[in-house]
Protein backbone atom coordinates (compact mmCIF):
# COMPACT_ATOMS: atom_id res chain seq x y z
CA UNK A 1 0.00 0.00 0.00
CA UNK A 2 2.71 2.32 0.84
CA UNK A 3 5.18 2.42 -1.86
CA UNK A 4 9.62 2.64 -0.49
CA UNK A 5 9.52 6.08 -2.27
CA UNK A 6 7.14 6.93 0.67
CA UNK A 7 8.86 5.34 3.10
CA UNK A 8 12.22 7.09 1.84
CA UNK A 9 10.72 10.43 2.23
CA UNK A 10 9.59 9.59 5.68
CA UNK A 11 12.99 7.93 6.29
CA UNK A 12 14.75 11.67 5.82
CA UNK A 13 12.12 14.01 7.03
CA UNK A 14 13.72 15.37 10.48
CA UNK A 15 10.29 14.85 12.12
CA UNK A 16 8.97 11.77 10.43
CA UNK A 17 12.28 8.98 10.20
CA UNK A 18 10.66 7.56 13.58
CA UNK A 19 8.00 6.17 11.07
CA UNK A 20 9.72 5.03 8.34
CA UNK A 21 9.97 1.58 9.25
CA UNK A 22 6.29 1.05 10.90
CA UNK A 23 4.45 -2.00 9.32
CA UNK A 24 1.24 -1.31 6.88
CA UNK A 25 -1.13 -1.77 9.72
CA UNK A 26 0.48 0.38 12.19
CA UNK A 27 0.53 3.11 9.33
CA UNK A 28 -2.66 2.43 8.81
CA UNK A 29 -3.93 2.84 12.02
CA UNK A 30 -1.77 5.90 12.96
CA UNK A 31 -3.76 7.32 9.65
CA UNK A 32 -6.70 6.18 11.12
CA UNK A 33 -5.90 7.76 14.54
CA UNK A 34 -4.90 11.03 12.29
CA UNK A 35 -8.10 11.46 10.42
CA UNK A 36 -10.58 9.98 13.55
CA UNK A 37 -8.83 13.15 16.07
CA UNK A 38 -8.65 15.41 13.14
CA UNK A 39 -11.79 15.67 11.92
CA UNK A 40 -12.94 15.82 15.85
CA UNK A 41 -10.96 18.29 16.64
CA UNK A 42 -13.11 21.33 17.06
CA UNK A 43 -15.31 19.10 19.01
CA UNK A 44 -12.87 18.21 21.58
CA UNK A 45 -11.39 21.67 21.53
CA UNK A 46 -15.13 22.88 22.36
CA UNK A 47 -15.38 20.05 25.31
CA UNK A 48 -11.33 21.21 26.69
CA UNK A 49 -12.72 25.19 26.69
CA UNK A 50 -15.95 24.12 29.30
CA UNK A 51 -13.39 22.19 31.07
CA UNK A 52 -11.38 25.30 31.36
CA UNK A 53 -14.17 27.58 31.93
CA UNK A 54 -15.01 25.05 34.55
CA UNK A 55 -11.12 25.00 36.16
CA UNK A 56 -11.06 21.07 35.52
CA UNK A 57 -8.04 21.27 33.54
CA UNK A 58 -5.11 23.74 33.96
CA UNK A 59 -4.58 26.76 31.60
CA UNK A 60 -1.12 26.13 30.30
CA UNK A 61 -2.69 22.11 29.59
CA UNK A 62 -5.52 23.73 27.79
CA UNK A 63 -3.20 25.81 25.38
CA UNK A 64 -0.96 22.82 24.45
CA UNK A 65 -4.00 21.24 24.02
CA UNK A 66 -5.37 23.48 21.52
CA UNK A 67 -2.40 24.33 19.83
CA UNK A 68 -2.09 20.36 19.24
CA UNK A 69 -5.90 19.99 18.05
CA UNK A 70 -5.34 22.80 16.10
CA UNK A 71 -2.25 21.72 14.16
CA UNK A 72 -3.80 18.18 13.06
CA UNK A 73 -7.19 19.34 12.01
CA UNK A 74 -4.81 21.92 9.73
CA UNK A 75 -2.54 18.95 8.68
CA UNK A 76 -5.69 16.40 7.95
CA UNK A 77 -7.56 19.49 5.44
CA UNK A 78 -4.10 18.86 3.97
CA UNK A 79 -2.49 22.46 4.91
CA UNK A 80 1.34 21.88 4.98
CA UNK A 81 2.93 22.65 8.33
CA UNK A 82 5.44 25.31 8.17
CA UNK A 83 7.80 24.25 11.60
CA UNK A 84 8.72 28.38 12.40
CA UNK A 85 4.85 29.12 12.38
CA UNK A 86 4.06 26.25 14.53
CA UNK A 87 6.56 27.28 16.95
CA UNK A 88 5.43 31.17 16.48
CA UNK A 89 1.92 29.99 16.87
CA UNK A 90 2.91 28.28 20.02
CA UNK A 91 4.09 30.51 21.82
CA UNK A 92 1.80 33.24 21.12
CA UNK A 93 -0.74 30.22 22.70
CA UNK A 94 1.36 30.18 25.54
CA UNK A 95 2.18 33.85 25.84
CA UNK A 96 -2.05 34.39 25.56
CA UNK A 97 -2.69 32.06 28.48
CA UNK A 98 0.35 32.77 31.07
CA UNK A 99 -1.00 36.71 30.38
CA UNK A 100 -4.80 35.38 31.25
CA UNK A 101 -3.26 33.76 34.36
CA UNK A 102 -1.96 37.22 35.51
């Protein structure tokens, strides 16, 4: 299913050798687990922000949290991740949050 010109790519990516030499099924299922938590995203991120609201989960969690949903459902609508905006977008997250905790 996957062909070795796939698997070379993911071989010398910096962030993806780790699953270069996965079997079918466990890429499978970690496209699975991908698509499932992608496409669910803004549902769980709506579920994490009444946690919050409701001080069940801490507000530093929260932002990693959404930072995380918000990269995969961006990376599942097939948006390529560029690694310096991630990390901007990060810590402007972070920078939000500690500023709310003030």
């Amino acid at each position: 299913m996957f062909s070795e010109a796939f698997r070379q790519k993911l071989e010398m990516g910096k962030y993806t050798n780790w699953a270069a030499n996965l079997t079918e099924s466990h890429m499978e299922a970690l496209l699975w687990l991908i698509g499932e938590y992608g496409f669910r995203a803004p549902l769980v991120l709506k579920l994490l922000e009444k946690d919050k609201k409701e001080g069940a989960i801490p507000d530093i969690a929260f932002a990693r949290a959404k930072f995380a949903l918000e990269t995969i459902f961006r990376v599942v609508l097939g948006k390529r991740l560029d690694l310096e905006e991630a990390t901007r977008r990060l810590r402007e997250v972070l920078k939000k949050e500690r500023a709310s905790e003030e």
